[in-house]
C-alpha atoms as a PDB file:
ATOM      1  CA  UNK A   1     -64.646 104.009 -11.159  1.00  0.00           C
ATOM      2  CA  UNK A   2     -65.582 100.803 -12.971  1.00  0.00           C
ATOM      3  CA  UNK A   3     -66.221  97.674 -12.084  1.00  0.00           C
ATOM      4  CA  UNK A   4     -62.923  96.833 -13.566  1.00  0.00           C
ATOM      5  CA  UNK A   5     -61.296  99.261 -11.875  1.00  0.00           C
ATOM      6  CA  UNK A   6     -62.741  97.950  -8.536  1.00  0.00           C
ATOM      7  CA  UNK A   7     -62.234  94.267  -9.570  1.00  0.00           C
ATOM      8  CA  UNK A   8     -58.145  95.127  -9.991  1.00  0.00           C
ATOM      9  CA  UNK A   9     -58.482  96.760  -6.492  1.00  0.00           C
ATOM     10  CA  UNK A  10     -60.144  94.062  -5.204  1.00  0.00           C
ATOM     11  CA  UNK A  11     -57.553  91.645  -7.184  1.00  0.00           C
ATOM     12  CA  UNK A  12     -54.634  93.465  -5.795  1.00  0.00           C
ATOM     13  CA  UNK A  13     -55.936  93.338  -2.388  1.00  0.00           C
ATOM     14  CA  UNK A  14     -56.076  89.564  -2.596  1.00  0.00           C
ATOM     15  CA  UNK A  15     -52.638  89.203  -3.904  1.00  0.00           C
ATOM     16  CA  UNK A  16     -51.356  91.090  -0.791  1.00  0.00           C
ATOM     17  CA  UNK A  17     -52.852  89.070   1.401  1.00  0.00           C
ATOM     18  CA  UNK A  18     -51.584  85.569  -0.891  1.00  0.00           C
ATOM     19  CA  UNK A  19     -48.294  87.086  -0.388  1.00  0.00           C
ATOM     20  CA  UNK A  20     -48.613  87.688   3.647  1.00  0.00           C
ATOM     21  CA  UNK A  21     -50.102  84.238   3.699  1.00  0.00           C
ATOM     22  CA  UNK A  22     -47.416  82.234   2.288  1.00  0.00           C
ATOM     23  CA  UNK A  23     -44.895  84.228   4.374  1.00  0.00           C
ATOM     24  CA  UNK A  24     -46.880  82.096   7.243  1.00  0.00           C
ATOM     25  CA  UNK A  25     -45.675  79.375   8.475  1.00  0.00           C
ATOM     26  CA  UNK A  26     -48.431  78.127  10.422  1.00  0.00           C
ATOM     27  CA  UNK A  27     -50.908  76.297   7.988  1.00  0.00           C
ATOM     28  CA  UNK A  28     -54.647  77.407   8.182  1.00  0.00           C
ATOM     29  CA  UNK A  29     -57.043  75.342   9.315  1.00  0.00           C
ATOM     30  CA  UNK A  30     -60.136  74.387   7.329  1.00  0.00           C
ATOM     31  CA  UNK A  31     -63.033  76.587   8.932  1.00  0.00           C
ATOM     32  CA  UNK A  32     -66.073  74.674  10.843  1.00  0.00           C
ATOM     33  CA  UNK A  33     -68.223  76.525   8.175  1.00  0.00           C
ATOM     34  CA  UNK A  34     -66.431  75.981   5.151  1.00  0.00           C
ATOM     35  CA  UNK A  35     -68.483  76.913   2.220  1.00  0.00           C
ATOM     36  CA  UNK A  36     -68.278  75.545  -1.276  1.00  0.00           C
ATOM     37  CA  UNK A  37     -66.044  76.913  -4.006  1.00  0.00           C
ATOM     38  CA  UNK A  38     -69.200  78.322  -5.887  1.00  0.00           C
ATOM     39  CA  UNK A  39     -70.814  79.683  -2.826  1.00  0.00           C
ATOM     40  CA  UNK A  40     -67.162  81.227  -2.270  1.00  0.00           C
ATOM     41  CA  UNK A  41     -67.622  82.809  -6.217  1.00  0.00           C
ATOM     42  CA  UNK A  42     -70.853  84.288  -5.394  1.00  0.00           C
ATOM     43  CA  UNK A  43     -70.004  86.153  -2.179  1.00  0.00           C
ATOM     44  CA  UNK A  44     -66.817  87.336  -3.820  1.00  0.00           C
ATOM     45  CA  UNK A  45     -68.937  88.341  -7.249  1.00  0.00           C
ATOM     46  CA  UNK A  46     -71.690  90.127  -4.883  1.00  0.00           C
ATOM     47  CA  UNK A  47     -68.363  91.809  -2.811  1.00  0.00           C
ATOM     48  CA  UNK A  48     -67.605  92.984  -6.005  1.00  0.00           C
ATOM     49  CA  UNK A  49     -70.666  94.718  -7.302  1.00  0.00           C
ATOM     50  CA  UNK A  50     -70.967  95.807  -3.526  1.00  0.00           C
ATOM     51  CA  UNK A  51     -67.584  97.838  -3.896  1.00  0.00           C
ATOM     52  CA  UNK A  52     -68.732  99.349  -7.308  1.00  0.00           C
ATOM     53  CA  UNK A  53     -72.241 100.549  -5.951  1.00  0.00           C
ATOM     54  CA  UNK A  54     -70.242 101.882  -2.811  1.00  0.00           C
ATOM     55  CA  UNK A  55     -68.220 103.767  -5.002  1.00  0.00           C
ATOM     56  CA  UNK A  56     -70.746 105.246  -7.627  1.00  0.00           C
ATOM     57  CA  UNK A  57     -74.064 105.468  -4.324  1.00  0.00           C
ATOM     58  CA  UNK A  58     -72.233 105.826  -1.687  1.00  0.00           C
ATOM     59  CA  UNK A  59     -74.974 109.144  -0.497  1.00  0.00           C
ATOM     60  CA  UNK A  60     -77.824 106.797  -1.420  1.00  0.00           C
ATOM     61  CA  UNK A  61     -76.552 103.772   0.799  1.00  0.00           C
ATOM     62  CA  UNK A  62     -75.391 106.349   3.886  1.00  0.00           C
ATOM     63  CA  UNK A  63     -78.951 108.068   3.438  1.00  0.00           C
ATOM     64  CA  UNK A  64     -80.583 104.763   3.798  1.00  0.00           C
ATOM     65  CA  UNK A  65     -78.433 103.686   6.632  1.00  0.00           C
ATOM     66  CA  UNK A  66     -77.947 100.903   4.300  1.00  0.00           C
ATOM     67  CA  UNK A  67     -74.874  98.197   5.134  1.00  0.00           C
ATOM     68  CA  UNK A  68     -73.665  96.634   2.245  1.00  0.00           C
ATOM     69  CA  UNK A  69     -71.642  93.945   3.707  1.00  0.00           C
ATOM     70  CA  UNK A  70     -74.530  92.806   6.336  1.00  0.00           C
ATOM     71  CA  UNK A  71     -76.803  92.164   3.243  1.00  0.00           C
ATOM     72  CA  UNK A  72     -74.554  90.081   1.768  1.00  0.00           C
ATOM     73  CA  UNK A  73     -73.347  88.287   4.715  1.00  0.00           C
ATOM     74  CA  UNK A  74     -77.521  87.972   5.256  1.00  0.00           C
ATOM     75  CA  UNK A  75     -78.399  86.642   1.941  1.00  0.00           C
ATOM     76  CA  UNK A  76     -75.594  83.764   2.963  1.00  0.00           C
ATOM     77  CA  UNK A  77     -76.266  83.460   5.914  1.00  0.00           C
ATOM     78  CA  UNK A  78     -72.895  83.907   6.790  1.00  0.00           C
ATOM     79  CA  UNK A  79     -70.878  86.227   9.531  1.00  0.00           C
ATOM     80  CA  UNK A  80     -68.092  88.206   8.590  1.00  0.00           C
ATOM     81  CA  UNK A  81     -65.678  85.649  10.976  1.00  0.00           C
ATOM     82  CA  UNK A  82     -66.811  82.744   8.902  1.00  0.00           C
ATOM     83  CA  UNK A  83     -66.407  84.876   5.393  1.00  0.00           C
ATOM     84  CA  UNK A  84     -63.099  85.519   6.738  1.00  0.00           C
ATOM     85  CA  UNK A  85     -62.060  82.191   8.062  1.00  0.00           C
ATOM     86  CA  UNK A  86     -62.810  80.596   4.441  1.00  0.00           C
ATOM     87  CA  UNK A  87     -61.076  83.488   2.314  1.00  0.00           C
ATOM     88  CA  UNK A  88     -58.346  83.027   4.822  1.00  0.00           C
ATOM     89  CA  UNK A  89     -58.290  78.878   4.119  1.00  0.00           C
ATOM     90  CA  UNK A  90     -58.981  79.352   0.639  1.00  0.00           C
ATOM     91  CA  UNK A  91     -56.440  82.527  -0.031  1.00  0.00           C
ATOM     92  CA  UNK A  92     -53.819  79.294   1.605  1.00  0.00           C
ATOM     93  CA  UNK A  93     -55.102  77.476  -1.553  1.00  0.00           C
ATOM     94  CA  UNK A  94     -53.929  79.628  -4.212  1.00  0.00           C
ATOM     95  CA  UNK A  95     -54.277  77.413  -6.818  1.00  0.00           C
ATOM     96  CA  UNK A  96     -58.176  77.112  -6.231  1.00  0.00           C
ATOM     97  CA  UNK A  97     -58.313  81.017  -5.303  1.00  0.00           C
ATOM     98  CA  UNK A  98     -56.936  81.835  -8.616  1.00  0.00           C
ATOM     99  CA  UNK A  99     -59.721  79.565 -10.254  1.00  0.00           C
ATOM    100  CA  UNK A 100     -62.074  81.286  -8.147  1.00  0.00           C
ATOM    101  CA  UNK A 101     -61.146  84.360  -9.182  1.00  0.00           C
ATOM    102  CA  UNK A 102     -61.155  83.462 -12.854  1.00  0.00           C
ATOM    103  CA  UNK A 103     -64.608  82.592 -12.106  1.00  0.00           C
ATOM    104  CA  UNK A 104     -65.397  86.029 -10.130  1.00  0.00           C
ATOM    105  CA  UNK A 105     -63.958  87.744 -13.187  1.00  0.00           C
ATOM    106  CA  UNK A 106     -66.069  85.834 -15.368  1.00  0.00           C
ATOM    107  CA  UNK A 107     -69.176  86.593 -13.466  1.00  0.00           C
ATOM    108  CA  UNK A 108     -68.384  90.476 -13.737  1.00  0.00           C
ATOM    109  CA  UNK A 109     -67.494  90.692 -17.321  1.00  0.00           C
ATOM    110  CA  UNK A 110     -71.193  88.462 -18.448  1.00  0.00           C
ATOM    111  CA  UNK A 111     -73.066  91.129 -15.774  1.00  0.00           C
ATOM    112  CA  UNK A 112     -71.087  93.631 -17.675  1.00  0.00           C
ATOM    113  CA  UNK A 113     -71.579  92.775 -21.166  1.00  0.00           C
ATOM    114  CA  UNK A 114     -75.631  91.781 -20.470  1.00  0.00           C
ATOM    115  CA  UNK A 115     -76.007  95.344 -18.787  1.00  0.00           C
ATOM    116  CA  UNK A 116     -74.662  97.118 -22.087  1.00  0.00           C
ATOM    117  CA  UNK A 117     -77.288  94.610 -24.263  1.00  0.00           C
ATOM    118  CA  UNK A 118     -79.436  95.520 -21.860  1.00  0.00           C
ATOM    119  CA  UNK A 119     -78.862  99.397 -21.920  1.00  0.00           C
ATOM    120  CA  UNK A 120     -78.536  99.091 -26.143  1.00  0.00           C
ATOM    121  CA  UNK A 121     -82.405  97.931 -25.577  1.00  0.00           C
ATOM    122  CA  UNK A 122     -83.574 100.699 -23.165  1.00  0.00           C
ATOM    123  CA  UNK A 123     -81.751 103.626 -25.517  1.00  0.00           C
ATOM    124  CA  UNK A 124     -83.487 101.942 -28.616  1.00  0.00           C
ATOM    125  CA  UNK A 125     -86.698 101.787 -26.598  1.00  0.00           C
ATOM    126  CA  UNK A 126     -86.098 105.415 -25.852  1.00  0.00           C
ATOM    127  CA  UNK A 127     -85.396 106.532 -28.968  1.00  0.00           C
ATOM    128  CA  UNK A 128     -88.442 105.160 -30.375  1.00  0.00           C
ATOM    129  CA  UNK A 129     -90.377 106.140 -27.708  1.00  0.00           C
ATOM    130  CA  UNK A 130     -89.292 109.721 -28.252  1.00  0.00           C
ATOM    131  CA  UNK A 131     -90.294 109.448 -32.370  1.00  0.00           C
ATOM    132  CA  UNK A 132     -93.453 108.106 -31.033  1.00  0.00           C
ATOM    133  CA  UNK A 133     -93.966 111.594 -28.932  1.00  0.00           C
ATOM    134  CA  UNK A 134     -92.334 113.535 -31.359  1.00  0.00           C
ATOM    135  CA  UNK A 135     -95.012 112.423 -33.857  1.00  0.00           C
ATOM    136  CA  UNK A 136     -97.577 112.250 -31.852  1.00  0.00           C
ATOM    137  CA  UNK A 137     -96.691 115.820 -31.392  1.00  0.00           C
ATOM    138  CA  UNK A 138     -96.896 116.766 -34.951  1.00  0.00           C
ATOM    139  CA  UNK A 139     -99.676 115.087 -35.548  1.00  0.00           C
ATOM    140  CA  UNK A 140    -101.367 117.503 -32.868  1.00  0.00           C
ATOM    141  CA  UNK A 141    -100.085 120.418 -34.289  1.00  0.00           C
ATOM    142  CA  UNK A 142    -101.763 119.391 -37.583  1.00  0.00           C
ATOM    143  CA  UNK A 143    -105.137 118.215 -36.349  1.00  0.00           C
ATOM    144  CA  UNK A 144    -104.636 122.040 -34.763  1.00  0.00           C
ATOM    145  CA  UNK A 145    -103.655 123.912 -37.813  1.00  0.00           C
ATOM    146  CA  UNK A 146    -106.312 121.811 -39.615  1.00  0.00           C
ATOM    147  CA  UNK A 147    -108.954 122.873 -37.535  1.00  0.00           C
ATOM    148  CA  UNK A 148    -107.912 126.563 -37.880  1.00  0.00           C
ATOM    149  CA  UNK A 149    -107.681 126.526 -41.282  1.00  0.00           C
ATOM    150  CA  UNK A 150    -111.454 124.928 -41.064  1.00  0.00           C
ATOM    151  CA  UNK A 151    -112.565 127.652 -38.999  1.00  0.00           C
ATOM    152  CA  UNK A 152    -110.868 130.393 -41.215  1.00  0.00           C
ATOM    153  CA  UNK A 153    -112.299 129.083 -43.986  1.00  0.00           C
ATOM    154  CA  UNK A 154    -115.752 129.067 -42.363  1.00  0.00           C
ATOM    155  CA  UNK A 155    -115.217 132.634 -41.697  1.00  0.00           C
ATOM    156  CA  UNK A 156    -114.286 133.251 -45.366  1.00  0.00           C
ATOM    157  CA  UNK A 157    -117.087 131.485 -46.581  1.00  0.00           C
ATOM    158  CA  UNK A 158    -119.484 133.166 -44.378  1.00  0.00           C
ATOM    159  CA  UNK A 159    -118.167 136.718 -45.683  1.00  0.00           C
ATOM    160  CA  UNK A 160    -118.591 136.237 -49.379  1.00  0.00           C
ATOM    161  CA  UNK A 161    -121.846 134.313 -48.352  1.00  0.00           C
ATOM    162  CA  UNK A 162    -122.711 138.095 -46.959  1.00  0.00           C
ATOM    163  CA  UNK A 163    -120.891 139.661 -49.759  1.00  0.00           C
ATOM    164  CA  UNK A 164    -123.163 138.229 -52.532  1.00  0.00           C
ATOM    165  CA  UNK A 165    -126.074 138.558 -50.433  1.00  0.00           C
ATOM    166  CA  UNK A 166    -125.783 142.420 -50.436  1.00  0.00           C
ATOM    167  CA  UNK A 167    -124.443 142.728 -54.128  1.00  0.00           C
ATOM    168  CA  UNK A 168    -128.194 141.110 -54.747  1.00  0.00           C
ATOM    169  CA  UNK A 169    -129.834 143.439 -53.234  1.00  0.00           C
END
Protein backbone atom coordinates (compact mmCIF):
# COMPACT_ATOMS: atom_id res chain seq x y z
CA UNK A 1 0.00 0.00 0.00
CA UNK A 2 1.03 3.55 -0.86
CA UNK A 3 1.53 6.36 0.84
CA UNK A 4 -1.64 7.56 -0.67
CA UNK A 5 -3.36 4.79 0.20
CA UNK A 6 -2.25 5.21 3.87
CA UNK A 7 -2.73 9.04 3.76
CA UNK A 8 -6.75 8.33 2.76
CA UNK A 9 -6.70 5.87 5.75
CA UNK A 10 -5.21 8.15 7.82
CA UNK A 11 -7.66 11.00 6.29
CA UNK A 12 -10.65 8.90 6.90
CA UNK A 13 -9.66 8.16 10.33
CA UNK A 14 -9.58 11.86 11.09
CA UNK A 15 -12.89 12.55 9.61
CA UNK A 16 -14.41 9.95 12.02
CA UNK A 17 -13.16 11.35 14.77
CA UNK A 18 -14.28 15.32 13.33
CA UNK A 19 -17.57 13.73 13.13
CA UNK A 20 -17.61 12.13 16.90
CA UNK A 21 -16.19 15.45 17.95
CA UNK A 22 -18.78 17.76 16.84
CA UNK A 23 -21.44 15.32 18.12
CA UNK A 24 -19.76 16.65 21.60
CA UNK A 25 -21.12 18.98 23.37
CA UNK A 26 -18.58 19.68 25.81
CA UNK A 27 -15.93 22.06 24.15
CA UNK A 28 -12.20 20.92 24.40
CA UNK A 29 -9.96 22.62 26.23
CA UNK A 30 -6.72 24.03 24.84
CA UNK A 31 -3.93 21.49 26.10
CA UNK A 32 -1.11 22.84 28.70
CA UNK A 33 1.30 21.71 25.86
CA UNK A 34 -0.22 23.01 22.92
CA UNK A 35 2.10 22.84 20.05
CA UNK A 36 2.19 25.04 17.00
CA UNK A 37 0.23 24.42 13.83
CA UNK A 38 3.57 23.51 11.95
CA UNK A 39 4.93 21.42 14.71
CA UNK A 40 1.27 19.80 14.52
CA UNK A 41 2.12 19.26 10.36
CA UNK A 42 5.29 17.61 11.08
CA UNK A 43 4.19 15.00 13.63
CA UNK A 44 1.18 14.28 11.46
CA UNK A 45 3.62 14.16 8.10
CA UNK A 46 6.19 11.82 10.18
CA UNK A 47 2.72 9.69 11.45
CA UNK A 48 2.27 9.36 8.01
CA UNK A 49 5.47 8.00 6.60
CA UNK A 50 5.45 5.99 9.99
CA UNK A 51 2.16 4.13 8.82
CA UNK A 52 3.63 3.52 5.26
CA UNK A 53 7.03 2.00 6.59
CA UNK A 54 4.78 -0.07 9.09
CA UNK A 55 3.00 -1.33 6.32
CA UNK A 56 5.78 -2.11 3.65
CA UNK A 57 8.79 -3.17 7.08
CA UNK A 58 6.74 -4.18 9.37
CA UNK A 59 9.42 -7.70 9.93
CA UNK A 60 12.30 -5.21 9.89
CA UNK A 61 10.78 -2.83 12.68
CA UNK A 62 9.39 -6.10 14.90
CA UNK A 63 13.01 -7.66 14.36
CA UNK A 64 14.54 -4.56 15.69
CA UNK A 65 12.12 -4.23 18.49
CA UNK A 66 11.80 -0.94 16.90
CA UNK A 67 8.61 1.48 18.10
CA UNK A 68 7.64 3.72 15.60
CA UNK A 69 5.44 5.97 17.49
CA UNK A 70 8.06 6.39 20.58
CA UNK A 71 10.59 7.79 17.97
CA UNK A 72 8.44 10.18 16.86
CA UNK A 73 6.94 11.18 20.04
CA UNK A 74 11.04 11.33 21.03
CA UNK A 75 12.19 13.45 18.25
CA UNK A 76 9.25 15.99 19.70
CA UNK A 77 9.65 15.54 22.68
CA UNK A 78 6.22 14.90 23.10
CA UNK A 79 4.01 11.97 24.97
CA UNK A 80 1.36 10.31 23.32
CA UNK A 81 -1.31 12.19 26.03
CA UNK A 82 -0.05 15.52 24.87
CA UNK A 83 -0.10 14.34 20.92
CA UNK A 84 -3.50 13.39 21.75
CA UNK A 85 -4.72 16.29 23.76
CA UNK A 86 -3.68 18.74 20.74
CA UNK A 87 -5.16 16.48 17.81
CA UNK A 88 -8.11 16.31 20.09
CA UNK A 89 -8.18 20.50 20.45
CA UNK A 90 -7.17 20.92 17.04
CA UNK A 91 -9.58 18.02 15.37
CA UNK A 92 -12.40 20.75 17.51
CA UNK A 93 -10.87 23.30 15.04
CA UNK A 94 -11.76 21.89 11.83
CA UNK A 95 -11.22 24.69 9.91
CA UNK A 96 -7.40 24.82 10.91
CA UNK A 97 -7.27 20.80 10.84
CA UNK A 98 -8.33 20.85 7.31
CA UNK A 99 -5.45 23.45 6.56
CA UNK A 100 -3.26 21.24 8.37
CA UNK A 101 -4.04 18.53 6.52
CA UNK A 102 -3.71 20.33 3.21
CA UNK A 103 -0.36 20.97 4.46
CA UNK A 104 0.31 17.14 5.58
CA UNK A 105 -0.81 16.25 2.07
CA UNK A 106 1.45 18.64 0.64
CA UNK A 107 4.39 17.42 2.57
CA UNK A 108 3.70 13.73 1.26
CA UNK A 109 3.14 14.43 -2.33
CA UNK A 110 6.88 16.85 -2.52
CA UNK A 111 8.55 13.59 -0.44
CA UNK A 112 6.80 11.66 -3.08
CA UNK A 113 7.59 13.36 -6.18
CA UNK A 114 11.54 14.13 -4.89
CA UNK A 115 11.83 10.26 -4.13
CA UNK A 116 10.82 9.38 -7.88
CA UNK A 117 13.59 12.34 -9.11
CA UNK A 118 15.53 10.85 -6.82
CA UNK A 119 15.04 7.11 -7.91
CA UNK A 120 15.08 8.47 -11.93
CA UNK A 121 18.86 9.44 -10.74
CA UNK A 122 19.86 6.15 -9.00
CA UNK A 123 18.32 3.91 -12.17
CA UNK A 124 20.29 6.32 -14.57
CA UNK A 125 23.30 5.94 -12.30
CA UNK A 126 22.71 2.25 -12.54
CA UNK A 127 22.31 1.96 -15.89
CA UNK A 128 25.44 3.62 -16.62
CA UNK A 129 27.15 2.00 -14.12
CA UNK A 130 26.19 -1.33 -15.64
CA UNK A 131 27.55 -0.03 -19.45
CA UNK A 132 30.55 0.92 -17.54
CA UNK A 133 30.94 -2.99 -16.34
CA UNK A 134 29.57 -4.25 -19.32
CA UNK A 135 32.44 -2.56 -21.20
CA UNK A 136 34.81 -2.90 -18.99
CA UNK A 137 33.95 -6.47 -19.52
CA UNK A 138 34.49 -6.49 -23.17
CA UNK A 139 37.28 -4.73 -23.07
CA UNK A 140 38.77 -7.75 -20.94
CA UNK A 141 37.68 -10.20 -23.16
CA UNK A 142 39.63 -8.39 -25.92
CA UNK A 143 42.85 -7.58 -24.12
CA UNK A 144 42.29 -11.68 -23.60
CA UNK A 145 41.62 -12.71 -27.10
CA UNK A 146 44.39 -10.24 -28.07
CA UNK A 147 46.85 -11.80 -26.09
CA UNK A 148 45.91 -15.28 -27.44
CA UNK A 149 45.99 -14.39 -30.73
CA UNK A 150 49.70 -12.91 -29.77
CA UNK A 151 50.67 -16.07 -28.37
CA UNK A 152 49.23 -18.16 -31.35
CA UNK A 153 50.88 -16.20 -33.55
CA UNK A 154 54.17 -16.61 -31.67
CA UNK A 155 53.65 -20.23 -31.97
CA UNK A 156 53.06 -19.90 -35.75
CA UNK A 157 55.93 -17.89 -36.22
CA UNK A 158 58.15 -20.08 -34.30
CA UNK A 159 57.02 -23.19 -36.57
CA UNK A 160 57.77 -21.79 -39.97
CA UNK A 161 60.88 -20.20 -38.20
CA UNK A 162 61.69 -24.22 -37.73
CA UNK A 163 60.15 -25.02 -40.99
CA UNK A 164 62.64 -22.95 -43.09
CA UNK A 165 65.36 -23.80 -40.88
CA UNK A 166 65.14 -27.54 -41.88
CA UNK A 167 64.14 -26.90 -45.64
CA UNK A 168 67.90 -25.20 -45.49
CA UNK A 169 69.44 -27.84 -44.46
Amino acid sequence: MGTTGILNKLLATLFILMIIGCDSVEKVEKPEVLLEEDQMVEILTDIAFIKAAKSSHRNILNENNVDPEALIFNKYSIDSAVFAQNNAWYLSKIKVYKDIFTRVKANIDSAKSNYEILKKKEDSIQKITDSIQEIKQRDSLDNRNDKLRGSELDRIQKREKRTTSLKKL
